[in-house]
N, C-alpha and C. Protein backbone atom coordinates (compact mmCIF):
# COMPACT_ATOMS: atom_id res chain seq x y z
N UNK A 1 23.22 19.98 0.21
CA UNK A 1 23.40 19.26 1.45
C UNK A 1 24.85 18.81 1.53
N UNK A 2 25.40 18.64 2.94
CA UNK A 2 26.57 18.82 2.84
C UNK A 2 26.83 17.06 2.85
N UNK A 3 28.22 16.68 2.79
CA UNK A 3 28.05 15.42 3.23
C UNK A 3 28.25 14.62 4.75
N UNK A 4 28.67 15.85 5.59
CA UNK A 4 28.48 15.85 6.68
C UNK A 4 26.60 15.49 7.62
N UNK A 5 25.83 16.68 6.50
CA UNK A 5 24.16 16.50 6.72
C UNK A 5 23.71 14.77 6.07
N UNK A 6 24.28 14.88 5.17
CA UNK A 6 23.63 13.81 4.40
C UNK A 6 24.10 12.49 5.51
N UNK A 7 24.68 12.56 6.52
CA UNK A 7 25.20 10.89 6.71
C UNK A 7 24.63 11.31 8.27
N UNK A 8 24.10 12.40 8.70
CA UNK A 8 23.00 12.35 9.97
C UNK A 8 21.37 12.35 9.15
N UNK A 9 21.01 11.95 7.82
CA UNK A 9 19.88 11.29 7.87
C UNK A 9 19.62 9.90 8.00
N UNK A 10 18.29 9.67 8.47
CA UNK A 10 17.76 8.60 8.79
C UNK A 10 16.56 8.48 8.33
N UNK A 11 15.98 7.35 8.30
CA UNK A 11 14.82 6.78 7.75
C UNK A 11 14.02 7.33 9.01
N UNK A 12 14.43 7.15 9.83
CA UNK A 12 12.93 7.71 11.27
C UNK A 12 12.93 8.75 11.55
N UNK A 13 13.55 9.50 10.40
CA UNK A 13 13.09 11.07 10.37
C UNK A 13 11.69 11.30 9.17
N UNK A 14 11.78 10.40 8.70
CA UNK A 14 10.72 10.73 7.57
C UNK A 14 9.58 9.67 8.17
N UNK A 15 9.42 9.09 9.07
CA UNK A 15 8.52 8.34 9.24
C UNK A 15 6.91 8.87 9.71
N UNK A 16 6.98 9.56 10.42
CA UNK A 16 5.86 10.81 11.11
C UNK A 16 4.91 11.88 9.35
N UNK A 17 5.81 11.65 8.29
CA UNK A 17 5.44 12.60 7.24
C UNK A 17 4.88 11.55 6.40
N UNK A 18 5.69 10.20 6.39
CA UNK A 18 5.16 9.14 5.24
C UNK A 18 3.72 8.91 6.23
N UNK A 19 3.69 8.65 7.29
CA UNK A 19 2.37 8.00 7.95
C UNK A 19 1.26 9.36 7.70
N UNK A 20 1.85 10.59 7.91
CA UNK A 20 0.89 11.67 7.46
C UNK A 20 0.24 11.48 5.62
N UNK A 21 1.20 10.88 5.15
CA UNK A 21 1.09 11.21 3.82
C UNK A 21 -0.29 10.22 3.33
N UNK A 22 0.07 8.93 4.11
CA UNK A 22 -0.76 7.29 3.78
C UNK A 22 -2.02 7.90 4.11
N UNK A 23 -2.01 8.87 5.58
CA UNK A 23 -3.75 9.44 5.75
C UNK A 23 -3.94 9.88 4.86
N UNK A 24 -3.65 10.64 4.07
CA UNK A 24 -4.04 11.58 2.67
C UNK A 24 -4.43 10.71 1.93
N UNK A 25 -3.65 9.87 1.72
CA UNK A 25 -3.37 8.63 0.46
C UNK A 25 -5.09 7.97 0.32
N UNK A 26 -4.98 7.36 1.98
CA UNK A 26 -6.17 6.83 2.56
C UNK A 26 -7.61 7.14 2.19
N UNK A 27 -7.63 8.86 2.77
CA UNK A 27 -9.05 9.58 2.39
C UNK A 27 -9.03 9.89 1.46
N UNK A 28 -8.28 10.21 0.56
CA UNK A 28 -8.56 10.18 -1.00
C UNK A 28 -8.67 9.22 -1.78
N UNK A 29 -8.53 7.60 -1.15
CA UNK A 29 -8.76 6.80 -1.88
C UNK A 29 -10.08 5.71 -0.90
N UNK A 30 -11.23 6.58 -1.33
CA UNK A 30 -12.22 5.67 -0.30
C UNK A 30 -12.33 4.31 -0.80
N UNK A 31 -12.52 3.92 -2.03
CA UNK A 31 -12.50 2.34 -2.37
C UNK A 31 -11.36 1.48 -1.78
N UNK A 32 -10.59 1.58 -1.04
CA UNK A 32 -10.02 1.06 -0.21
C UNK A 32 -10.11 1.07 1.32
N UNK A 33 -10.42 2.56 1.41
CA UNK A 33 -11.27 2.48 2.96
C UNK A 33 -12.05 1.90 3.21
N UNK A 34 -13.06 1.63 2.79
CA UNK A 34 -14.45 1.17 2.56
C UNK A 34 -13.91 -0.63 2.59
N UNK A 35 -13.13 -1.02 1.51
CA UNK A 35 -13.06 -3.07 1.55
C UNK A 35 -12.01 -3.06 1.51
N UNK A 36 -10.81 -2.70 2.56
CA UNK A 36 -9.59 -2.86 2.25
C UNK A 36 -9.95 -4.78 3.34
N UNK A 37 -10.62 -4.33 4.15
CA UNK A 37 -11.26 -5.52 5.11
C UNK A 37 -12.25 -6.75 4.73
N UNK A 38 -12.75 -6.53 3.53
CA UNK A 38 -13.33 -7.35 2.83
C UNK A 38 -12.52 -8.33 1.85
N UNK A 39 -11.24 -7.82 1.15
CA UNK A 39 -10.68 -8.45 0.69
C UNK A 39 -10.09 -9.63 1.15
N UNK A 40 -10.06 -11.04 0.25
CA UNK A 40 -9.51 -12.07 0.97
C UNK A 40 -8.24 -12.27 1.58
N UNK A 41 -8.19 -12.61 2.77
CA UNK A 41 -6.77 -12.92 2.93
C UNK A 41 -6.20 -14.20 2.53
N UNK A 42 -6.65 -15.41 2.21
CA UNK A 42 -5.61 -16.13 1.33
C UNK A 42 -5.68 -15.41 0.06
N UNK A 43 -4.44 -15.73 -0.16
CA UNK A 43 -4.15 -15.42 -1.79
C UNK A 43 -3.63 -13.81 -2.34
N UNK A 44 -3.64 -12.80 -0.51
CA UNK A 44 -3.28 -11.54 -1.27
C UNK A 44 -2.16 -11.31 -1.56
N UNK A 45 -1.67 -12.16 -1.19
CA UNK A 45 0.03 -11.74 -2.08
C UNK A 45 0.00 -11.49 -3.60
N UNK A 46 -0.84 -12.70 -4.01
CA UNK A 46 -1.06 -12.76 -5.60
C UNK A 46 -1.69 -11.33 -6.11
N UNK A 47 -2.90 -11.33 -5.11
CA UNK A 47 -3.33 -9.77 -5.54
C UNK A 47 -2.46 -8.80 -5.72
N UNK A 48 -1.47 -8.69 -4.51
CA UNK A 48 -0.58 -7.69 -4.53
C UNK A 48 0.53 -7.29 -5.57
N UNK A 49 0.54 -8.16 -5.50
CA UNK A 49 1.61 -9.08 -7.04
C UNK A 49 1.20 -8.45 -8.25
N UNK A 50 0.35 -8.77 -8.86
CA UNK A 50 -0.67 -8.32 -9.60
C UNK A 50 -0.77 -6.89 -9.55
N UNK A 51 -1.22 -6.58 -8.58
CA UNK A 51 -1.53 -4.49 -8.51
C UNK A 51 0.24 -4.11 -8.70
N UNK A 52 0.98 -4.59 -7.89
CA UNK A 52 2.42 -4.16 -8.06
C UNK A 52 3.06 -4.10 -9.81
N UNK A 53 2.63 -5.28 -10.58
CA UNK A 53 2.79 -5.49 -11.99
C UNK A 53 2.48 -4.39 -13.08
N UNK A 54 0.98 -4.01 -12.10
CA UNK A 54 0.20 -3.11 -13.24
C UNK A 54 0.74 -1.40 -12.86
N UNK A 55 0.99 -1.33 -11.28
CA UNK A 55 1.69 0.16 -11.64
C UNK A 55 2.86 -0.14 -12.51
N UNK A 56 4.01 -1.07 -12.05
CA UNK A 56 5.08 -0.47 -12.79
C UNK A 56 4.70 -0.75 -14.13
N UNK A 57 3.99 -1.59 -14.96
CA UNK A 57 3.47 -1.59 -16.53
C UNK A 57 2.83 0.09 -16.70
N UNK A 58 2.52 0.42 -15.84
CA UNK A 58 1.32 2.18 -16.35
C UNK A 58 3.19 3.13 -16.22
N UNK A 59 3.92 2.86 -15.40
CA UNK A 59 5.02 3.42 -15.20
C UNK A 59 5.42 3.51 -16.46
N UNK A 60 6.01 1.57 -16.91
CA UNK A 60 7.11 1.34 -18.26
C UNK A 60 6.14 2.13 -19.46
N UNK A 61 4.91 2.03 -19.41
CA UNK A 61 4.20 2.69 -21.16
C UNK A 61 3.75 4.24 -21.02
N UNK A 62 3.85 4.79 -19.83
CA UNK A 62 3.47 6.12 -19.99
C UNK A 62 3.92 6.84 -18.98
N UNK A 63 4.84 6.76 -18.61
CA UNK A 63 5.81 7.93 -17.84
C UNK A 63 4.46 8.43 -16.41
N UNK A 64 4.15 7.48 -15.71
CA UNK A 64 3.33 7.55 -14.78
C UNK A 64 4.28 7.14 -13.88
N UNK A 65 4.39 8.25 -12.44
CA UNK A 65 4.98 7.83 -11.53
C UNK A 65 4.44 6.40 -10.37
N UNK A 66 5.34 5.96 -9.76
CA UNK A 66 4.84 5.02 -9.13
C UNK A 66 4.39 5.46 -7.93
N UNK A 67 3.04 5.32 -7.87
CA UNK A 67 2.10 5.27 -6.65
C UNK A 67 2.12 4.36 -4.99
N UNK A 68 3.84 5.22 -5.08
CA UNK A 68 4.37 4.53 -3.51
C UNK A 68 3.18 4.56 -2.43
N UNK A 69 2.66 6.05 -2.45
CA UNK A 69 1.57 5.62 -1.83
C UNK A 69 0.49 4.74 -1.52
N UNK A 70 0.16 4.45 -2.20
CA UNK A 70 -0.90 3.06 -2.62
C UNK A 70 -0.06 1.70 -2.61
N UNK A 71 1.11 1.63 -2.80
CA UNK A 71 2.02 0.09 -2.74
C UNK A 71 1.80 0.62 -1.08
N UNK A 72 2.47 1.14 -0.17
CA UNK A 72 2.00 1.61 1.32
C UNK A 72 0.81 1.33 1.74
N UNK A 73 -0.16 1.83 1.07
CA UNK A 73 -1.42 0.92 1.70
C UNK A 73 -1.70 -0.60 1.45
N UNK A 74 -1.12 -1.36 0.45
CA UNK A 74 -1.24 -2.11 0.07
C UNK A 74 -0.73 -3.24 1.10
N UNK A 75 0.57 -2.86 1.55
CA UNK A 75 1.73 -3.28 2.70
C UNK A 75 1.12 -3.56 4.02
N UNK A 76 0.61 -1.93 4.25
CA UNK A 76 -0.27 -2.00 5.89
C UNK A 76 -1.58 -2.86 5.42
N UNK A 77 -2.34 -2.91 4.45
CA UNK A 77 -3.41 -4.15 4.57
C UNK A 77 -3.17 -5.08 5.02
N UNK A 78 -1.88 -5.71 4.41
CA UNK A 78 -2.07 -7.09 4.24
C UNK A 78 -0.89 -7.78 5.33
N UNK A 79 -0.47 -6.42 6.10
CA UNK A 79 0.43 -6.69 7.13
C UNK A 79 -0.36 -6.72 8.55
N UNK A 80 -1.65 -5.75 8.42
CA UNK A 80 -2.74 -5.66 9.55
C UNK A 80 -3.56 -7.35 9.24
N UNK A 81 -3.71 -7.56 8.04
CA UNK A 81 -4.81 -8.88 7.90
C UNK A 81 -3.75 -9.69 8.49
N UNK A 82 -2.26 -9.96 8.10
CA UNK A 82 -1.84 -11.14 8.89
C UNK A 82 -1.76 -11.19 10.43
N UNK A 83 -1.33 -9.86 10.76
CA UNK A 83 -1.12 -9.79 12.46
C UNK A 83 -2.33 -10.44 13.50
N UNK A 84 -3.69 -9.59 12.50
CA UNK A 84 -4.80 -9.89 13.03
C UNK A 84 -6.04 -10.52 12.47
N UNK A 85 -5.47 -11.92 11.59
CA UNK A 85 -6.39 -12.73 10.96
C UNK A 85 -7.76 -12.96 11.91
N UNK A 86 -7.96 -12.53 13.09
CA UNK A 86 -9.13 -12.88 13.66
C UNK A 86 -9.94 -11.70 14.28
N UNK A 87 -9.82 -10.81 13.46
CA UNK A 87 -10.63 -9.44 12.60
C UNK A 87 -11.57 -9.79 11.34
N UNK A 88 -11.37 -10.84 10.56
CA UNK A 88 -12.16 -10.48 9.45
C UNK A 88 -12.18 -12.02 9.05
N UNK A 89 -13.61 -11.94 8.77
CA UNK A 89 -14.39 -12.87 8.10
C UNK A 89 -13.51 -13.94 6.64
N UNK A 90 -14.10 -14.67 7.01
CA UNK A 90 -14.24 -15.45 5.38
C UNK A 90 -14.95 -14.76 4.18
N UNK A 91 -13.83 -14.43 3.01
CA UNK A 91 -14.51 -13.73 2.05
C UNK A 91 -14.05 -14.10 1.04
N UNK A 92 -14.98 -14.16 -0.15
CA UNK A 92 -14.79 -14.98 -1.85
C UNK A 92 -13.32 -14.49 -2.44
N UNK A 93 -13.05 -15.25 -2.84
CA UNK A 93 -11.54 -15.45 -2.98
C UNK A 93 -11.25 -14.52 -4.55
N UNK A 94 -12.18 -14.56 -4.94
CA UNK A 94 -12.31 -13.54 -6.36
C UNK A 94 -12.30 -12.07 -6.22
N UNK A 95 -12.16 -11.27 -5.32
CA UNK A 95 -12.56 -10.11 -5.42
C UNK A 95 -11.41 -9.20 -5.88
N UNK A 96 -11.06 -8.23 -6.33
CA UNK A 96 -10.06 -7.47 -7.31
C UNK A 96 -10.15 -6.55 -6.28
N UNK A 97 -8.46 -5.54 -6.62
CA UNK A 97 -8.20 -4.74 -5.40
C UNK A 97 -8.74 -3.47 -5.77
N UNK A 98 -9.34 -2.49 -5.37
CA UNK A 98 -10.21 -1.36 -5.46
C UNK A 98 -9.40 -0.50 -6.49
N UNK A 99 -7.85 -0.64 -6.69
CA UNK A 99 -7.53 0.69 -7.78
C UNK A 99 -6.35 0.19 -8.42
């Protein structure tokens, strides 16, 4: 790539392929389809926090790539639960994130 190409990319060229990609991500990961809506919304940051910790720990001990995909779903959850806290119920504050 030239460096002429390289300084006409943009991030909203890849945006249409990452949102294709999250559907994939999505239907292959039904335990999140299924209670991504059940999970509590106080406190998911901590959750997130937490799931974010444990990929990059599976990363640092065994050369496992990081599952941008799934941090992506993780993002649109808990960015859809805040927009639209009056979608979803009161739910037990204990529940662990599906993967």
């Amino acid at each position: 790539m030239t460096e002429s190409e390289a300084a006409k990319l943009t991030l909203w060229g890849f945006v249409d392929a990452f949102g294709e990609a999250l559907v994939v991500e999505l239907a292959e990961n039904t335990d999140l389809g299924e209670t991504w809506h059940t999970l509590p919304r106080e406190g998911q940051e901590d959750h997130i926090v937490t799931q974010l910790e444990d990929f990059i720990a599976d990363y640092d001990e065994g050369d496992v790539p990081v599952p941008w995909l799934k941090i992506g779903l993780l993002a649109m959850t808990a960015w859809v639960r805040e927009k639209r806290p009056d979608l979803f119920p009161d739910t037990e504050p204990d529940l662990e994130l599906p993967f």
